[in-house]
N, C-alpha and C. Protein backbone atom coordinates (compact mmCIF):
# COMPACT_ATOMS: atom_id res chain seq x y z
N UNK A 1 -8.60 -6.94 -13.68
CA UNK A 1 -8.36 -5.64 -13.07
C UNK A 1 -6.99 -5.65 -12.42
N UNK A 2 -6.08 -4.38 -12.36
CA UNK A 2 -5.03 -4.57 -12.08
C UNK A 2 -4.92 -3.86 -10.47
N UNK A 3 -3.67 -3.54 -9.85
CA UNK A 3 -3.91 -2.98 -8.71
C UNK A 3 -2.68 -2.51 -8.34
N UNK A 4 -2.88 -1.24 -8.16
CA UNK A 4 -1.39 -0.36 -7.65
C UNK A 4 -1.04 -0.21 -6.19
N UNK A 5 -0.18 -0.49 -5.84
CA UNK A 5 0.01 -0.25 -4.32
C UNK A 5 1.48 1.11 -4.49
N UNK A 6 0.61 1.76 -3.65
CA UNK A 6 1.02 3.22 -3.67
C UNK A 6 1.75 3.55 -2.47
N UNK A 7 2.76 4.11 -2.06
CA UNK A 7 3.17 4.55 -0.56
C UNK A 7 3.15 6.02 -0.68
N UNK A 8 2.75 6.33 0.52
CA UNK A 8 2.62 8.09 0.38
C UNK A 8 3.92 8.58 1.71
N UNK A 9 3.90 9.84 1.69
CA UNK A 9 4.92 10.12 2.97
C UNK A 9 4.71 11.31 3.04
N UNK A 10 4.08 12.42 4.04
CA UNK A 10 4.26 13.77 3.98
C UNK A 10 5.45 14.47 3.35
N UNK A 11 5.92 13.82 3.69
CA UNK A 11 7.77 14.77 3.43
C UNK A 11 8.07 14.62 1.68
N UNK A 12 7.74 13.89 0.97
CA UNK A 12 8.07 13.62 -0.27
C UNK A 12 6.73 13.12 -0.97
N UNK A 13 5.42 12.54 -0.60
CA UNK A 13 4.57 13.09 -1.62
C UNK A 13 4.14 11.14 -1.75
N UNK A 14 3.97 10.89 -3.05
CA UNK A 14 3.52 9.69 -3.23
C UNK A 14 4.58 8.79 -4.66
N UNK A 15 4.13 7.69 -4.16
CA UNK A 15 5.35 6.87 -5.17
C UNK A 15 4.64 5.64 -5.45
N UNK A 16 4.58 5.12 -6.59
CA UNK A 16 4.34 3.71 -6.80
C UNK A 16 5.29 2.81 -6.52
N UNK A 17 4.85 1.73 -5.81
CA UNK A 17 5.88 0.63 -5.51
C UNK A 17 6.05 -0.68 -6.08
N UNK A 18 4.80 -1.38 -6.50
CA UNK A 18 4.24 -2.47 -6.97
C UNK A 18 2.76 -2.22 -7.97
N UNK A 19 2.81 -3.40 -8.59
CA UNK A 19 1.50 -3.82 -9.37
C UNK A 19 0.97 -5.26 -9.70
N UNK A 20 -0.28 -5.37 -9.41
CA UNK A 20 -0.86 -6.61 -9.00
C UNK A 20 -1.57 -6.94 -10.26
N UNK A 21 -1.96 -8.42 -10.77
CA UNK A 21 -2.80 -8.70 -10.93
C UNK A 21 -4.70 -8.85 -10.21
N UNK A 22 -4.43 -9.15 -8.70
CA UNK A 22 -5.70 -9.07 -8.20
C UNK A 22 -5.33 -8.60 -6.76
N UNK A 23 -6.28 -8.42 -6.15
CA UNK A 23 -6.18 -7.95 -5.01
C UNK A 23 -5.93 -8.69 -3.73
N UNK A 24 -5.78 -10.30 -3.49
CA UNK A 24 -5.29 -10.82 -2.87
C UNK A 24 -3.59 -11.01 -2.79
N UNK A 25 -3.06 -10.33 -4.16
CA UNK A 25 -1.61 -10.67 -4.51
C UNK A 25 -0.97 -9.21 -3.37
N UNK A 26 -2.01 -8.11 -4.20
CA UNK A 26 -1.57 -7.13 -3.48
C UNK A 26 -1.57 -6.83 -2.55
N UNK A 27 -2.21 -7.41 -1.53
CA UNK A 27 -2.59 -7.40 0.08
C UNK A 27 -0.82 -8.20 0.05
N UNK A 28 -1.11 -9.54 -0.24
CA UNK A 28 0.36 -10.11 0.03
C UNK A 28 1.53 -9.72 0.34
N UNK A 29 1.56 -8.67 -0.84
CA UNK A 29 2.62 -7.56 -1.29
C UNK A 29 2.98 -7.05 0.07
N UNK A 30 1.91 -5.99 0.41
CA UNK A 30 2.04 -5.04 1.73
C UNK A 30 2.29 -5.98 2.79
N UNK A 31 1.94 -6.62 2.91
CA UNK A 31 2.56 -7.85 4.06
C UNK A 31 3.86 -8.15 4.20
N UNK A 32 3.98 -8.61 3.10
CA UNK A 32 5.48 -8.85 3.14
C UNK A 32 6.55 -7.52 3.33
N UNK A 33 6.09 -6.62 3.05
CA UNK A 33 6.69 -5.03 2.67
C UNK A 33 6.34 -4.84 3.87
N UNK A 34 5.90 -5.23 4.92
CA UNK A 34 5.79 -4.24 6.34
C UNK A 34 5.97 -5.85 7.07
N UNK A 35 6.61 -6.71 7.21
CA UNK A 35 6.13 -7.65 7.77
C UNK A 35 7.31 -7.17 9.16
N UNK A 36 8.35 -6.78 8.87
CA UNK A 36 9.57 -7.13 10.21
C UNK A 36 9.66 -5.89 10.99
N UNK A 37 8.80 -4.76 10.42
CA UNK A 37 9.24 -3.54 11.12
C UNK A 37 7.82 -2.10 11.14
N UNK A 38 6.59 -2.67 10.37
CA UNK A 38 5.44 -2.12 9.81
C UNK A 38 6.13 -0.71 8.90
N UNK A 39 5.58 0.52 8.82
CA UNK A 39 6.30 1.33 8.23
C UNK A 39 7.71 1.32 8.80
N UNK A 40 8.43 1.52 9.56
CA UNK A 40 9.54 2.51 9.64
C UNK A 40 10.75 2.59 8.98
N UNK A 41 11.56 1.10 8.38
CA UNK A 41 12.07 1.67 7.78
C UNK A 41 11.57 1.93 5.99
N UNK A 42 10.39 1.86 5.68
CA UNK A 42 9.87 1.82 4.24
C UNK A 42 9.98 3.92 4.73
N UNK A 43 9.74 4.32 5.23
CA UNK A 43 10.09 5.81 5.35
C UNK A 43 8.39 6.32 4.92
N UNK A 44 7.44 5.70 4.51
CA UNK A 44 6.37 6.26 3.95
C UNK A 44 5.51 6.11 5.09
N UNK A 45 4.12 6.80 5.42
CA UNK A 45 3.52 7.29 6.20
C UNK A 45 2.29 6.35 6.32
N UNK A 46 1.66 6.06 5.10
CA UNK A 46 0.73 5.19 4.69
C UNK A 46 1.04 4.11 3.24
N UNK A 47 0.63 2.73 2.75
CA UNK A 47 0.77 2.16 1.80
C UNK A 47 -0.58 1.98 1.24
N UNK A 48 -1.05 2.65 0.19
CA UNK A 48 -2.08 2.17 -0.38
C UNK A 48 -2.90 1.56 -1.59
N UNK A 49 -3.87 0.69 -1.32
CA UNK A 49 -3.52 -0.47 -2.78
C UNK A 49 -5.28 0.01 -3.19
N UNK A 50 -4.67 0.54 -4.61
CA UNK A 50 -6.20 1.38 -5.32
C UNK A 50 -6.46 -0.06 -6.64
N UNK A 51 -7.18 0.25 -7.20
CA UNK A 51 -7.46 -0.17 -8.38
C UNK A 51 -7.04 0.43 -9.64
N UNK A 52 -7.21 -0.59 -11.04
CA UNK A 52 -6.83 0.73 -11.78
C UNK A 52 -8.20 1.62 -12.41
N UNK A 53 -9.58 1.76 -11.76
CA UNK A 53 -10.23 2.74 -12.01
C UNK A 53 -9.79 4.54 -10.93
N UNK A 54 -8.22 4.04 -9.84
CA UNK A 54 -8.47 5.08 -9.07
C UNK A 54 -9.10 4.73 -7.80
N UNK A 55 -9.74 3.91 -7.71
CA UNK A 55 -10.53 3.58 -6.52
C UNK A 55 -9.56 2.75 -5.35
N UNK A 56 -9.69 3.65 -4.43
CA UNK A 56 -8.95 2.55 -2.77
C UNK A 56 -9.68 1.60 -2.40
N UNK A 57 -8.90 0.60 -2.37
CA UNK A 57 -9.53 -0.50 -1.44
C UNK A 57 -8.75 -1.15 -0.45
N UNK A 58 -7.67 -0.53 0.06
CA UNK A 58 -7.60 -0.75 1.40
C UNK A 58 -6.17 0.50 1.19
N UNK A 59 -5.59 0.49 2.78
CA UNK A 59 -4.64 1.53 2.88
C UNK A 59 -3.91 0.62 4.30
N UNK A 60 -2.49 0.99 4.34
CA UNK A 60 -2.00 -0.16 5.41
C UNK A 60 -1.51 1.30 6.14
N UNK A 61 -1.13 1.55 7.67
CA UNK A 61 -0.93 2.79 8.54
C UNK A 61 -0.03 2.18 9.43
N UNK A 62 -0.03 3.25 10.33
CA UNK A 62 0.85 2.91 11.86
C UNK A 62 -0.68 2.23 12.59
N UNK A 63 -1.53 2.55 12.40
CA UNK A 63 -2.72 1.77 13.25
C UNK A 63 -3.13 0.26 12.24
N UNK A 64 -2.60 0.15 11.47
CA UNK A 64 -3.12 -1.02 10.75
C UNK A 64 -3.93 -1.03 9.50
N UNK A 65 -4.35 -1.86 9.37
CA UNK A 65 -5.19 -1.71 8.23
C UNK A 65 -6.39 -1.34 8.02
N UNK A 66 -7.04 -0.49 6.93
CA UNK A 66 -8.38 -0.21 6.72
C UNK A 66 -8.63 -0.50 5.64
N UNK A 67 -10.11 -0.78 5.58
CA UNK A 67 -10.77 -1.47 4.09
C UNK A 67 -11.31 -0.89 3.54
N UNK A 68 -11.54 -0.16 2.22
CA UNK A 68 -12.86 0.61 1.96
C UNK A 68 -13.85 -0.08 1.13
């Protein structure tokens, strides 16, 4: 199964950023991508890493992380 990590931003909408083999790579990903500053300068609002059926399984925020 593969895994998209998505960033969204009110102001401009949604963008793909990365793609995973599994879902521990892609957690990695967002880590490293928010590690020195969380969003602010990535400019996006939320980062979120779906599957490729479409399905979320987690979303990274200004409050942190959630799992679904």
């Amino acid at each position: 199964m593969k895994y998209e990590i998505i960033g969204y931003a009110d102001t401009c909408g949604a963008a793909m950023l990365h793609e995973t083999e599994n879902y521990d790579e892609a957690k990695s990903w967002v880590v490293g991508y928010v590690r020195y500053d969380g969003l602010k300068q990535s400019g996006y609002d939320e980062i979120l890493i779906k599957n490729d059926l479409g399905e979320p399984q987690s979303a990274f925020d200004n409050y942190g992380w959630t799992h679904y």
